[in-house]
PDB file of N, CA and C in Angstrom:
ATOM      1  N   UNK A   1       0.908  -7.282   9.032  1.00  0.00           N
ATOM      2  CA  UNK A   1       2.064  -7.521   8.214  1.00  0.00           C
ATOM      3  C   UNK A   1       1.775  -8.618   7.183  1.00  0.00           C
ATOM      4  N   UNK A   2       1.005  -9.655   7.566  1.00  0.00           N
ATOM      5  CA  UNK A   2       1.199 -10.617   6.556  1.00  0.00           C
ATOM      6  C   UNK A   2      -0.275 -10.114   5.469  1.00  0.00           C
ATOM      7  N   UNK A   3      -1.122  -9.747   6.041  1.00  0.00           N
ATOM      8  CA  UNK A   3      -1.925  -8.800   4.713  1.00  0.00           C
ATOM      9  C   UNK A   3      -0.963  -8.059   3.858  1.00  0.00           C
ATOM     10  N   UNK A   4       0.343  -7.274   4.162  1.00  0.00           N
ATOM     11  CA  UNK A   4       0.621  -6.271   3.410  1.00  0.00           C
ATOM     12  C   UNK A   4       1.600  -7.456   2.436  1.00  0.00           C
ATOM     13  N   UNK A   5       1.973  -8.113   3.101  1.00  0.00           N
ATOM     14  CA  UNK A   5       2.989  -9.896   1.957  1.00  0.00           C
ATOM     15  C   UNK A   5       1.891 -10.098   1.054  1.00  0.00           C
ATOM     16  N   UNK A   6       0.796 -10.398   1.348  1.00  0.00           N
ATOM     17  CA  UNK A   6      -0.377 -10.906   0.609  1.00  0.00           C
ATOM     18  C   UNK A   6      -0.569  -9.769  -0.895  1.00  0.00           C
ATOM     19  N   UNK A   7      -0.453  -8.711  -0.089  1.00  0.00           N
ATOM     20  CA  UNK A   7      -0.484  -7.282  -1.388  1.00  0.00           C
ATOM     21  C   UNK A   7       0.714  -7.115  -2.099  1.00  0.00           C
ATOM     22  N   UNK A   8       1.824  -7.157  -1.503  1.00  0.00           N
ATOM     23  CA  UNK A   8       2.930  -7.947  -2.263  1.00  0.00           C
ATOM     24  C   UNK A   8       3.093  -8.746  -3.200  1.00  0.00           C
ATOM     25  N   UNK A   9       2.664 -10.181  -2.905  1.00  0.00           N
ATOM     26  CA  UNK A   9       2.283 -11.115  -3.811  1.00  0.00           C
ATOM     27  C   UNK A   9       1.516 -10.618  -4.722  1.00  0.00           C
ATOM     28  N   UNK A  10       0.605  -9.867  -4.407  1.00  0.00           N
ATOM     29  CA  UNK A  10      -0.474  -9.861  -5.255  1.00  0.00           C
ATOM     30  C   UNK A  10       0.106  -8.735  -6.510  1.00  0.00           C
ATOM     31  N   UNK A  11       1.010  -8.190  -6.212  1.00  0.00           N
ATOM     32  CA  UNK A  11       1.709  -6.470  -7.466  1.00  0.00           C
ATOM     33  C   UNK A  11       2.947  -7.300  -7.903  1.00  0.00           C
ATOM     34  N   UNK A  12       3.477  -8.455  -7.283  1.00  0.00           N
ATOM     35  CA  UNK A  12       4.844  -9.094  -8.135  1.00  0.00           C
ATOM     36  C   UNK A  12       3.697 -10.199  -8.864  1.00  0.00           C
ATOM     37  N   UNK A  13       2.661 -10.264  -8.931  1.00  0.00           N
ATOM     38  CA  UNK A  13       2.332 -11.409  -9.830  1.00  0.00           C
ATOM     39  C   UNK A  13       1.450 -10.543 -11.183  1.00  0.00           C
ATOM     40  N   UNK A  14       1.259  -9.071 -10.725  1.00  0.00           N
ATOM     41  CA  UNK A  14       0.439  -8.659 -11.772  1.00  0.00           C
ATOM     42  C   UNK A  14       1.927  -8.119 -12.699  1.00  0.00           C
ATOM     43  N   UNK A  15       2.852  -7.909 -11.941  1.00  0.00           N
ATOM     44  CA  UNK A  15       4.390  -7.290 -12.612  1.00  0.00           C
ATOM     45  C   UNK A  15       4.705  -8.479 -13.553  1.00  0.00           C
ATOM     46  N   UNK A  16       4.655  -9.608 -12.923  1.00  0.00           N
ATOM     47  CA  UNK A  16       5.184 -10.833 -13.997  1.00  0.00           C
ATOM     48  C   UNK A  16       3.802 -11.190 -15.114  1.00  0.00           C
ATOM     49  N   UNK A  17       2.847 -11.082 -14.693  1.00  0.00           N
ATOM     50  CA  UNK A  17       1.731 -11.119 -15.442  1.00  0.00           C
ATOM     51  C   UNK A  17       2.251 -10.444 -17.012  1.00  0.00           C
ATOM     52  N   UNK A  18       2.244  -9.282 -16.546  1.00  0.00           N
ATOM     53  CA  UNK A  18       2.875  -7.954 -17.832  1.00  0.00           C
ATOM     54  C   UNK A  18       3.961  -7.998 -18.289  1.00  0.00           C
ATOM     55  N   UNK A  19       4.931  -8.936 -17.828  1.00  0.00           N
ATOM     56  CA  UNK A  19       6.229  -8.854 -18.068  1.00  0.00           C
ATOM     57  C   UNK A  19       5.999 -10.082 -19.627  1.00  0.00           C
ATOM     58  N   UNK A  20       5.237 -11.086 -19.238  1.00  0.00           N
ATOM     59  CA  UNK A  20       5.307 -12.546 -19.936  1.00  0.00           C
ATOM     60  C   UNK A  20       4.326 -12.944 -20.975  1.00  0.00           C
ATOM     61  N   UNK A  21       2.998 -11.752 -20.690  1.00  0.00           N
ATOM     62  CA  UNK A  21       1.829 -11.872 -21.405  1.00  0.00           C
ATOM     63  C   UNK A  21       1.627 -10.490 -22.213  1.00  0.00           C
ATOM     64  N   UNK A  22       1.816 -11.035 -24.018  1.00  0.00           N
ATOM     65  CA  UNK A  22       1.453  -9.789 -24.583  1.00  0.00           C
ATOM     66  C   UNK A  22      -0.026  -9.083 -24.449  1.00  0.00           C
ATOM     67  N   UNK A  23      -0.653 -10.195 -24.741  1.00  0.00           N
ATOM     68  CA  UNK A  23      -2.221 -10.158 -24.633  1.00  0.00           C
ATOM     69  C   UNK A  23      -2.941  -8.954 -23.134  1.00  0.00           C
ATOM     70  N   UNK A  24      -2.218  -9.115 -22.042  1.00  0.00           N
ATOM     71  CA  UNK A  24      -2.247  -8.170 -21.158  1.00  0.00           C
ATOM     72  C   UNK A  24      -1.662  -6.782 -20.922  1.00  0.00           C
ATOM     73  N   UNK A  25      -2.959  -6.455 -20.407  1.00  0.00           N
ATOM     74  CA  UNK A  25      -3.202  -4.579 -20.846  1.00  0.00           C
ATOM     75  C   UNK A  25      -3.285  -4.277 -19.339  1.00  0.00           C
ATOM     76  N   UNK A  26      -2.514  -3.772 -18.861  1.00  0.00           N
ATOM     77  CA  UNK A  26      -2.541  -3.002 -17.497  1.00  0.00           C
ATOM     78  C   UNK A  26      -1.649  -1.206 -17.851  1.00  0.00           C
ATOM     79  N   UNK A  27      -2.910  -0.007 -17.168  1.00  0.00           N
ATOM     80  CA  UNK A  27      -2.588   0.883 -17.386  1.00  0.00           C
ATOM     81  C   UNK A  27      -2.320   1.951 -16.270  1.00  0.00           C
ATOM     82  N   UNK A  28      -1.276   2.650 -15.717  1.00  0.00           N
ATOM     83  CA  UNK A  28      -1.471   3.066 -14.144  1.00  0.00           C
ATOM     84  C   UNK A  28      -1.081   4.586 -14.349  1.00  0.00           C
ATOM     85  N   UNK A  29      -2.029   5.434 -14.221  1.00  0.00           N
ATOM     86  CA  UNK A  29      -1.808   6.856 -14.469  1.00  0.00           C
ATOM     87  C   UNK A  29      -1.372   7.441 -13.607  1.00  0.00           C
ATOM     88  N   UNK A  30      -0.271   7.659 -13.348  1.00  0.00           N
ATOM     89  CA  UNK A  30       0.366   8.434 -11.896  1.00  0.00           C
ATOM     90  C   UNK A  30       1.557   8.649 -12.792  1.00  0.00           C
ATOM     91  N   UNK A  31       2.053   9.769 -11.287  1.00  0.00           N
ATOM     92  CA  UNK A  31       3.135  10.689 -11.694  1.00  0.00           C
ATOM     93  C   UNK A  31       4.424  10.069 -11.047  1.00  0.00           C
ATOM     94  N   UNK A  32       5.404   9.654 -11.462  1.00  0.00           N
ATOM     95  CA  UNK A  32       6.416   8.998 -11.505  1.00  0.00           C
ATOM     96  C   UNK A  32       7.585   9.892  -9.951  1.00  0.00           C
ATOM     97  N   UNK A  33       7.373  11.285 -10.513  1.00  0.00           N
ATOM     98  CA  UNK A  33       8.165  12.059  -9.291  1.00  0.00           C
ATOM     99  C   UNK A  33       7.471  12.244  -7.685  1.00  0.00           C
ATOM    100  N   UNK A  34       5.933  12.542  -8.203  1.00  0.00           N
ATOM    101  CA  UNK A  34       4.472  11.711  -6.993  1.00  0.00           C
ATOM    102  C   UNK A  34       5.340  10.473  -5.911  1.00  0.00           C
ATOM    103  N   UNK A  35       5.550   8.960  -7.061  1.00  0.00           N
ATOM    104  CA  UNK A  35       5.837   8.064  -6.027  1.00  0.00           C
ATOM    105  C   UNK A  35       6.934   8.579  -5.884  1.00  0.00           C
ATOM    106  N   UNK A  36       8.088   9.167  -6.290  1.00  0.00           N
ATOM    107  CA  UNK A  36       9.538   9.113  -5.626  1.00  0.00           C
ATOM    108  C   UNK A  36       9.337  10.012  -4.361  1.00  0.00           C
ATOM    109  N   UNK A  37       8.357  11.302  -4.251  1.00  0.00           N
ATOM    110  CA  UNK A  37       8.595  11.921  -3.033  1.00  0.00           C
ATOM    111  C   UNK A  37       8.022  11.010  -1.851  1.00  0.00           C
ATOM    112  N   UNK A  38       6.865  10.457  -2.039  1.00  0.00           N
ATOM    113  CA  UNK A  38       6.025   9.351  -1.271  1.00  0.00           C
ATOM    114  C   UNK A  38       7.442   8.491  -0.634  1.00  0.00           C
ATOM    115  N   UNK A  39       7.996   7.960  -1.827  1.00  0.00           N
ATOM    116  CA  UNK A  39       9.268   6.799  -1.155  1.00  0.00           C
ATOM    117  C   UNK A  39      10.162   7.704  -0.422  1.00  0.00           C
ATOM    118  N   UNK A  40      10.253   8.870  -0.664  1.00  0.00           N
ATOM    119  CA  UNK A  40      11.550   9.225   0.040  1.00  0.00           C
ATOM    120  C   UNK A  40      10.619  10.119   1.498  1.00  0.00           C
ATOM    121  N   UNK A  41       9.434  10.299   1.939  1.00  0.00           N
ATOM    122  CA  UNK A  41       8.703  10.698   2.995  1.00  0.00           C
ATOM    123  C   UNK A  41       8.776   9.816   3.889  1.00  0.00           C
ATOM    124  N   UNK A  42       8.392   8.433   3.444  1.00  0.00           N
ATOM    125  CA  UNK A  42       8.378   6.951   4.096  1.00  0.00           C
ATOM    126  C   UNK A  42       9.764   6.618   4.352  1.00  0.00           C
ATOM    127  N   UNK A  43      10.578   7.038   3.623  1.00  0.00           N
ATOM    128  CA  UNK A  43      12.193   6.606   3.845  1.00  0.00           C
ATOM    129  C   UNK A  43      12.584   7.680   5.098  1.00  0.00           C
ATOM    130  N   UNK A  44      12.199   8.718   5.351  1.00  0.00           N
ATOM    131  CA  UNK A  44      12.738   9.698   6.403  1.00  0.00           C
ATOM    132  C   UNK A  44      11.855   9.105   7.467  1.00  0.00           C
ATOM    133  N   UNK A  45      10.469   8.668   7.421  1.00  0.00           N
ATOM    134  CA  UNK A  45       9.631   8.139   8.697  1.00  0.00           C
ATOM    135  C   UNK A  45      10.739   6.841   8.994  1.00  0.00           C
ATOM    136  N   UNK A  46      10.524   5.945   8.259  1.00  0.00           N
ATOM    137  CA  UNK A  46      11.757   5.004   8.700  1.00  0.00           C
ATOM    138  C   UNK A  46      13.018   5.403   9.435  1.00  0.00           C
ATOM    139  N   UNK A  47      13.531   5.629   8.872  1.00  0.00           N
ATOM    140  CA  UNK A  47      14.522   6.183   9.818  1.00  0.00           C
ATOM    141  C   UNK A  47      14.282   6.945  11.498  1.00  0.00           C
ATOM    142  N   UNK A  48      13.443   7.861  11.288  1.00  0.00           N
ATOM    143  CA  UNK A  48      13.029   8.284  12.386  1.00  0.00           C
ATOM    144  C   UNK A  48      12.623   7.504  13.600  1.00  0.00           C
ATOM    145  N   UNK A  49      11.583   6.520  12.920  1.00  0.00           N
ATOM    146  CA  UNK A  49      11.382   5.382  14.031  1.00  0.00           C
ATOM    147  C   UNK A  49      12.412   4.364  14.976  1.00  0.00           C
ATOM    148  N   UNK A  50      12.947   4.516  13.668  1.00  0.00           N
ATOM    149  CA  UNK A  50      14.394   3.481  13.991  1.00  0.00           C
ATOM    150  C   UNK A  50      15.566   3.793  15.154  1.00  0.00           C
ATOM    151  N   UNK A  51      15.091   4.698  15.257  1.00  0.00           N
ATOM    152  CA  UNK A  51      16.594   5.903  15.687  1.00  0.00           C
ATOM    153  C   UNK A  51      15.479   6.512  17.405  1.00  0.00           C
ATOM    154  N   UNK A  52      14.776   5.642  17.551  1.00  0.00           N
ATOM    155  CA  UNK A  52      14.102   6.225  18.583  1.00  0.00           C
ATOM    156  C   UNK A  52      13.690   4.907  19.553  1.00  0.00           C
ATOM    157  N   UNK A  53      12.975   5.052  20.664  1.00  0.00           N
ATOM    158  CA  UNK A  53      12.499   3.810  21.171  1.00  0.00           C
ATOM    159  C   UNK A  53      10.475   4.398  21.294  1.00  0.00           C
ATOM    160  N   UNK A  54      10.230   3.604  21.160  1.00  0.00           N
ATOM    161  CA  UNK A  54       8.481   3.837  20.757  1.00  0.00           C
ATOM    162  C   UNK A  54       7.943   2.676  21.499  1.00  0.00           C
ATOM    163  N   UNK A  55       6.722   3.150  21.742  1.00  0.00           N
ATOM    164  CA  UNK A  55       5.814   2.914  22.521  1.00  0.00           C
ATOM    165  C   UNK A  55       4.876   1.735  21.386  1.00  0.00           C
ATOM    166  N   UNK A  56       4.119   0.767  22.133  1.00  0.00           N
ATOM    167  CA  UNK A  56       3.113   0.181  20.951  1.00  0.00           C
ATOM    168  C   UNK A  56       1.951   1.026  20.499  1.00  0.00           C
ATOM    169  N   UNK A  57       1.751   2.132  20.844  1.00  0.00           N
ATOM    170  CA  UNK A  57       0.910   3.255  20.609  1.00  0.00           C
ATOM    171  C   UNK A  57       1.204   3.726  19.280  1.00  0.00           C
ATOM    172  N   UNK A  58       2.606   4.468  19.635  1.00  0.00           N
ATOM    173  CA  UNK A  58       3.295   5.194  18.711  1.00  0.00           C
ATOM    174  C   UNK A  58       3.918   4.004  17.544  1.00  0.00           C
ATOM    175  N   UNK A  59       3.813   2.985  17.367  1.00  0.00           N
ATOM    176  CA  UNK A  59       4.366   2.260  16.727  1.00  0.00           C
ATOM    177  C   UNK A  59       2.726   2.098  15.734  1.00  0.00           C
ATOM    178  N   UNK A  60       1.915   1.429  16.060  1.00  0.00           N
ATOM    179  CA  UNK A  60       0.526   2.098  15.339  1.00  0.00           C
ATOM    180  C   UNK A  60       0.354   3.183  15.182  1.00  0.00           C
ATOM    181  N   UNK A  61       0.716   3.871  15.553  1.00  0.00           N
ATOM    182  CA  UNK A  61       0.336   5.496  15.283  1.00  0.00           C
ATOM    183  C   UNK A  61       1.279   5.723  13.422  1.00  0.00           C
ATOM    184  N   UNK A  62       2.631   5.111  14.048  1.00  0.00           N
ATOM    185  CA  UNK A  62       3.104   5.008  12.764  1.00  0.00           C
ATOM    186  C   UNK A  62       2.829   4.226  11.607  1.00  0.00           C
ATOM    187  N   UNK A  63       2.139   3.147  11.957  1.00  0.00           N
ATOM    188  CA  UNK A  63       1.366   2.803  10.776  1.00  0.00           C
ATOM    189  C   UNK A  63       0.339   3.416  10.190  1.00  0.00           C
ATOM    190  N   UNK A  64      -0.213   3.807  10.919  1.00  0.00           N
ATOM    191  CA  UNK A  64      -1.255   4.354  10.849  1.00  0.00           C
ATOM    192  C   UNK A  64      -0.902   5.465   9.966  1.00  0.00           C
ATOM    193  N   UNK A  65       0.212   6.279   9.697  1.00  0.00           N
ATOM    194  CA  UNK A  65       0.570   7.533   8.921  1.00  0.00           C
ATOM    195  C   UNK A  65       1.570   6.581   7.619  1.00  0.00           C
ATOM    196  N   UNK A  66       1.824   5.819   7.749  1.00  0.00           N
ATOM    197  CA  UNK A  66       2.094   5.141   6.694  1.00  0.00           C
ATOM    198  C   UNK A  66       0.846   4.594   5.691  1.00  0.00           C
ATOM    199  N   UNK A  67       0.050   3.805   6.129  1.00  0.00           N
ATOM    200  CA  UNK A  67      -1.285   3.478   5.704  1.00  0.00           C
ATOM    201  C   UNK A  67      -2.071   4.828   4.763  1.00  0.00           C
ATOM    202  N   UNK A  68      -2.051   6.164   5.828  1.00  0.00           N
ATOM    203  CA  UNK A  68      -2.476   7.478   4.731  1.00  0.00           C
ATOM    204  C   UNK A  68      -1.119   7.716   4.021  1.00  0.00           C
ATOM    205  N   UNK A  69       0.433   7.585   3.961  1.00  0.00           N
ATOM    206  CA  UNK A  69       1.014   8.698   3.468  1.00  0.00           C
ATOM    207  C   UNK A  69       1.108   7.514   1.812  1.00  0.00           C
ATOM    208  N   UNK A  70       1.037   6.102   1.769  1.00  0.00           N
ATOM    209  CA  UNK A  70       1.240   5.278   0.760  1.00  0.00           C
ATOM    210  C   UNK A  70       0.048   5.778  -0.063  1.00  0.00           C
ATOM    211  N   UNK A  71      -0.854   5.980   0.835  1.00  0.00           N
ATOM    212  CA  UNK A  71      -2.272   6.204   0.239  1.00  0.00           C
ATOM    213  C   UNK A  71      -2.774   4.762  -1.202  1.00  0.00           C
ATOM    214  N   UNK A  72      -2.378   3.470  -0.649  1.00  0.00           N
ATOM    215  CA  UNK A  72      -2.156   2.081  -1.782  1.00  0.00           C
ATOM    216  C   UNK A  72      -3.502   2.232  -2.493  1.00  0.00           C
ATOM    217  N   UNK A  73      -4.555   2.580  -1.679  1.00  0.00           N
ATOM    218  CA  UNK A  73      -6.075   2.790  -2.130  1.00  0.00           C
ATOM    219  C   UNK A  73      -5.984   3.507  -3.338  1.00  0.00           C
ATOM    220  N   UNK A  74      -5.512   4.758  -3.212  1.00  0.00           N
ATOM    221  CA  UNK A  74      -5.577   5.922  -3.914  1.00  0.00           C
ATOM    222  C   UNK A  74      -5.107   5.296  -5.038  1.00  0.00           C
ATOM    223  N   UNK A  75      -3.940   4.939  -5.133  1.00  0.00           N
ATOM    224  CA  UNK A  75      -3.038   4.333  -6.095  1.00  0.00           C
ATOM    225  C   UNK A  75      -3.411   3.723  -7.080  1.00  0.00           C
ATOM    226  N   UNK A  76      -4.125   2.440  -6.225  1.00  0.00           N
ATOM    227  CA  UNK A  76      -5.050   1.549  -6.687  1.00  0.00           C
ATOM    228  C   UNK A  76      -6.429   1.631  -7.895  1.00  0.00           C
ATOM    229  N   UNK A  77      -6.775   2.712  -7.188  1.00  0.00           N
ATOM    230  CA  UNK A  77      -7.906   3.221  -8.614  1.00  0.00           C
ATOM    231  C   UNK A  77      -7.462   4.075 -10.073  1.00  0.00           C
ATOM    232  N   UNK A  78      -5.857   4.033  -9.890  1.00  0.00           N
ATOM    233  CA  UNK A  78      -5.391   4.593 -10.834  1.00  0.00           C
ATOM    234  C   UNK A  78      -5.258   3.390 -11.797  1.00  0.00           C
ATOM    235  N   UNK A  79      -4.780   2.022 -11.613  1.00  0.00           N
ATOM    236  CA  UNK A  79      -4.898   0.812 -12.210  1.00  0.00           C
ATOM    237  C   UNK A  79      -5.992   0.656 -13.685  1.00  0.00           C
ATOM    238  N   UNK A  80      -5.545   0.388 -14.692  1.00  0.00           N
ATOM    239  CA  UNK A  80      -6.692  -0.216 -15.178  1.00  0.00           C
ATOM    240  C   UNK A  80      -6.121  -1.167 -16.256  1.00  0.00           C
ATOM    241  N   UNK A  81      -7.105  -2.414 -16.039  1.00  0.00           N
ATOM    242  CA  UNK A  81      -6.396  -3.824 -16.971  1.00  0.00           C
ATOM    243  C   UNK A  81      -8.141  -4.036 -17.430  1.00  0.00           C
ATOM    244  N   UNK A  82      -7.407  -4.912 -18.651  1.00  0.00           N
ATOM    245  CA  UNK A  82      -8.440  -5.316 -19.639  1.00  0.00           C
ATOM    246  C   UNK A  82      -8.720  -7.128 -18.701  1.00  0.00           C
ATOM    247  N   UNK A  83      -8.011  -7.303 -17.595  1.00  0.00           N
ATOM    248  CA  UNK A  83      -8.294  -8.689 -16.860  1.00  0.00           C
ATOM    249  C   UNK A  83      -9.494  -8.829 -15.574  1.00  0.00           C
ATOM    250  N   UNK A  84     -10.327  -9.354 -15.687  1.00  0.00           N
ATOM    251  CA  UNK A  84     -11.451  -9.335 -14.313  1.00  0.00           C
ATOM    252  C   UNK A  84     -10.754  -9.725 -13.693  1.00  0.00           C
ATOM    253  N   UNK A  85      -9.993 -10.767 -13.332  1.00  0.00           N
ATOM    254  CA  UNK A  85      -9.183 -11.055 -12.046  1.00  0.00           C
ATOM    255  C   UNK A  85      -8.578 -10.596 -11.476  1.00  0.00           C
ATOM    256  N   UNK A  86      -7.361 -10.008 -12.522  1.00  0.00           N
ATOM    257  CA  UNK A  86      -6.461  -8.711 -11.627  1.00  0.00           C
ATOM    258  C   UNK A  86      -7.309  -7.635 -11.562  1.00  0.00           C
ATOM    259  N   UNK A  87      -8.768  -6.949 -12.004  1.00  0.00           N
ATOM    260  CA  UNK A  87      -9.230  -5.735 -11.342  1.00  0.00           C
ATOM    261  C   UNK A  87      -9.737  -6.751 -10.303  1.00  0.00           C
ATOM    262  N   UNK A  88     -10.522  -7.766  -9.949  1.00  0.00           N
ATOM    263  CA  UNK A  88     -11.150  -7.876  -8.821  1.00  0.00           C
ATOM    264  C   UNK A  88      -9.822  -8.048  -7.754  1.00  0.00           C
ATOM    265  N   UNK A  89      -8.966  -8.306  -7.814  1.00  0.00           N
ATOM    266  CA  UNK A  89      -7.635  -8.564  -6.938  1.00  0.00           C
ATOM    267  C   UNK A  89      -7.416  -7.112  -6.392  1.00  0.00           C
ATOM    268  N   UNK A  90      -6.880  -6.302  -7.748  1.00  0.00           N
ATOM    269  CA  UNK A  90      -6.854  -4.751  -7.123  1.00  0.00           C
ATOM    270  C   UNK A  90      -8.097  -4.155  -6.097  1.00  0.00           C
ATOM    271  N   UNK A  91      -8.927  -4.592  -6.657  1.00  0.00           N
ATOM    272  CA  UNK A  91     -10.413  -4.362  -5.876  1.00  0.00           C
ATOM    273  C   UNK A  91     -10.512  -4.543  -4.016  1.00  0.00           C
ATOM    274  N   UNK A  92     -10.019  -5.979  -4.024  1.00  0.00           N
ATOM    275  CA  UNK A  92      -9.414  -6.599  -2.756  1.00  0.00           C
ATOM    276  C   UNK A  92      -8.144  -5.746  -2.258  1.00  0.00           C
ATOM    277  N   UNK A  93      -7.473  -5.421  -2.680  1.00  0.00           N
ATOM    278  CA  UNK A  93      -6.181  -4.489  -1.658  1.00  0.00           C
ATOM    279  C   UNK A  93      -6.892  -2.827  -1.411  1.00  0.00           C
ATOM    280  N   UNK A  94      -7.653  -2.737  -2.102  1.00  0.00           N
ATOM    281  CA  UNK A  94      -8.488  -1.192  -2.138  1.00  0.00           C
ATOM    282  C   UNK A  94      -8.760  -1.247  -0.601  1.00  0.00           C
ATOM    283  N   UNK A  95      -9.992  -2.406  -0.801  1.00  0.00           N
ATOM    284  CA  UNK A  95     -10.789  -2.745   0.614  1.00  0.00           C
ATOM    285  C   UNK A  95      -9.747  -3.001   1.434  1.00  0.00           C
ATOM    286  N   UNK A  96      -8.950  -3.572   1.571  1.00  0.00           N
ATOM    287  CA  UNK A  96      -8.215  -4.216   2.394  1.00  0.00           C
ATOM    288  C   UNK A  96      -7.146  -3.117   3.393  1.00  0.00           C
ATOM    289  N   UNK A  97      -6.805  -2.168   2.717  1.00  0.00           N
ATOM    290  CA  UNK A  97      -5.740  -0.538   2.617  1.00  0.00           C
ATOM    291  C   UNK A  97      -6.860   0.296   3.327  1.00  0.00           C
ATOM    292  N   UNK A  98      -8.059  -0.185   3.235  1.00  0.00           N
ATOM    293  CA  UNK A  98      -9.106   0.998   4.074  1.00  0.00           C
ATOM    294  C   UNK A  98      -9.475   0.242   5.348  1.00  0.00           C
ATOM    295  N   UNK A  99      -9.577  -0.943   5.483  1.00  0.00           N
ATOM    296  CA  UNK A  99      -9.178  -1.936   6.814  1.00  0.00           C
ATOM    297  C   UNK A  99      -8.051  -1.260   7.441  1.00  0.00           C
ATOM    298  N   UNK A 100      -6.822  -1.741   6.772  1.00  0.00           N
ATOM    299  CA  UNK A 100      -6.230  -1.317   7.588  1.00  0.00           C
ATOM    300  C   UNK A 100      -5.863  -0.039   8.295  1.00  0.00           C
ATOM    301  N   UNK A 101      -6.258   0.888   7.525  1.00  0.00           N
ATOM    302  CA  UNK A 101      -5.921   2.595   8.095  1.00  0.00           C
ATOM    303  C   UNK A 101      -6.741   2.739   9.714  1.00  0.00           C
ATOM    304  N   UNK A 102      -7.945   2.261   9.132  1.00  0.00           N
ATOM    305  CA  UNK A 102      -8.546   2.476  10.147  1.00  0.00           C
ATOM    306  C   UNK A 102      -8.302   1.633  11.614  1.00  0.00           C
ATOM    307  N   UNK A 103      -7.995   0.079  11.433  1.00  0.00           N
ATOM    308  CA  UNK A 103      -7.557  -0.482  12.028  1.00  0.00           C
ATOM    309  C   UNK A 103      -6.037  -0.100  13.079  1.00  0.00           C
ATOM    310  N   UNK A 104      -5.294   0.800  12.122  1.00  0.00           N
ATOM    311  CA  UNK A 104      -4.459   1.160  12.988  1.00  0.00           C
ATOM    312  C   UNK A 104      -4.607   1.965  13.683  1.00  0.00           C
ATOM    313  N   UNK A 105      -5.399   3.662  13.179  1.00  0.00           N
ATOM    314  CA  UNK A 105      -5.546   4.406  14.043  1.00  0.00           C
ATOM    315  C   UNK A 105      -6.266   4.422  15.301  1.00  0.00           C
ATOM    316  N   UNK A 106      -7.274   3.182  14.912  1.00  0.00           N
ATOM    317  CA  UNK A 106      -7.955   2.601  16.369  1.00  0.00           C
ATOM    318  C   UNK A 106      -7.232   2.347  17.245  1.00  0.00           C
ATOM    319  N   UNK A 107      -5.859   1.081  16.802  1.00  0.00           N
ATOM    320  CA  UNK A 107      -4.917   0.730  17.652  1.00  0.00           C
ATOM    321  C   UNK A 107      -4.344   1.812  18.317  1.00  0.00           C
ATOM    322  N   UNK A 108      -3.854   2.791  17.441  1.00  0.00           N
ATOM    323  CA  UNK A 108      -2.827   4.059  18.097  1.00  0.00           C
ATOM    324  C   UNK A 108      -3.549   4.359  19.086  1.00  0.00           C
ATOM    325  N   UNK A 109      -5.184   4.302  19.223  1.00  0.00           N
ATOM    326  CA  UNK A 109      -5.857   5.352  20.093  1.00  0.00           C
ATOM    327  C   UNK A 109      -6.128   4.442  21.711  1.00  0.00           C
ATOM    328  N   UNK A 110      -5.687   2.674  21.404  1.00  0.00           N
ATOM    329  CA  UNK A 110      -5.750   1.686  22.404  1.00  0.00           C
ATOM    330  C   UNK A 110      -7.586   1.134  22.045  1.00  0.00           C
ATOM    331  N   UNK A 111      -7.723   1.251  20.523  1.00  0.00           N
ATOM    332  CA  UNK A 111      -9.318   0.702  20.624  1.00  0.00           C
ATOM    333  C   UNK A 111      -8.934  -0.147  19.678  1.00  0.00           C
ATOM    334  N   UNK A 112      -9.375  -1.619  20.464  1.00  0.00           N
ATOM    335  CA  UNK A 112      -9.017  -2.851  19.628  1.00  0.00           C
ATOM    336  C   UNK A 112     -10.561  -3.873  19.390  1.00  0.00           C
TER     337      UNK A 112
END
C-alpha cells in the first residue's frame, strides 16, 4: 500500500508539474473510454470484495487481479515527456507495478 501512495505522489506531482509549467511536454497515448471501462471493472471488483468476507489468500489474490487488470506498467510506457526525471520516475513505477504483480500472486499462492 504505501508503494502504491508513493505512485500516487509520484502522477499528482507530474499532474501539477503540467498544470504550472509551460515549458513541460508530457504526452500519454491511450484511449480515454480504455480507462473508463478499466475504472468501472475495478469499481465492480470493489464492490464484490466488500460485500463478501475473504480469506488473506483471496485478498492477494485480489490484488493480484488488480495489479494485471490496472495494467499501471502498460500505461506507463504510453507516457512520454521531454523531462529525464519524470521519465526516470515513470521508469521506477514500471519496475515497481512488475514487483508488485508478481509479489502478490506469490502471496495468493502462500509463497512469501
Amino acid at each position: 500500500m504505501e508503494e502504491e501512495l508513493v505512485h500516487e505522489k509520484i502522477f499528482k506531482d507530474i499532474r501539477e508539474r503540467a498544470r504550472v509549467d509551460d515549458s513541460f511536454q508530457i504526452e500519454i497515448d491511450t484511449d480515454l473510454d480504455e480507462l473508463k471501462a478499466i475504472v468501472q471493472k475495478l469499481n465492480t471488483l470493489l464492490e464484490n470484495i466488500k460485500n463478501s468476507d475473504v480469506s488473506e489468500c483471496e485478498a492477494y489474490s485480489f490484488g493480484a487481479t488488480i495489479e494485471v487488470e490496472i495494467d499501471e506498467a502498460n500505461f506507463l510506457n504510453m507516457i512520454r515527456t521531454n523531462d529525464p526525471k519524470i521519465t526516470q520516475r515513470v521508469k521506477r513505477i514500471a519496475s515497481e507495478t512488475q514487483k508488485h504483480r508478481v509479489m502478490m500472486v506469490n502471496y495468493s499462492r502462500g509463497i512469501r
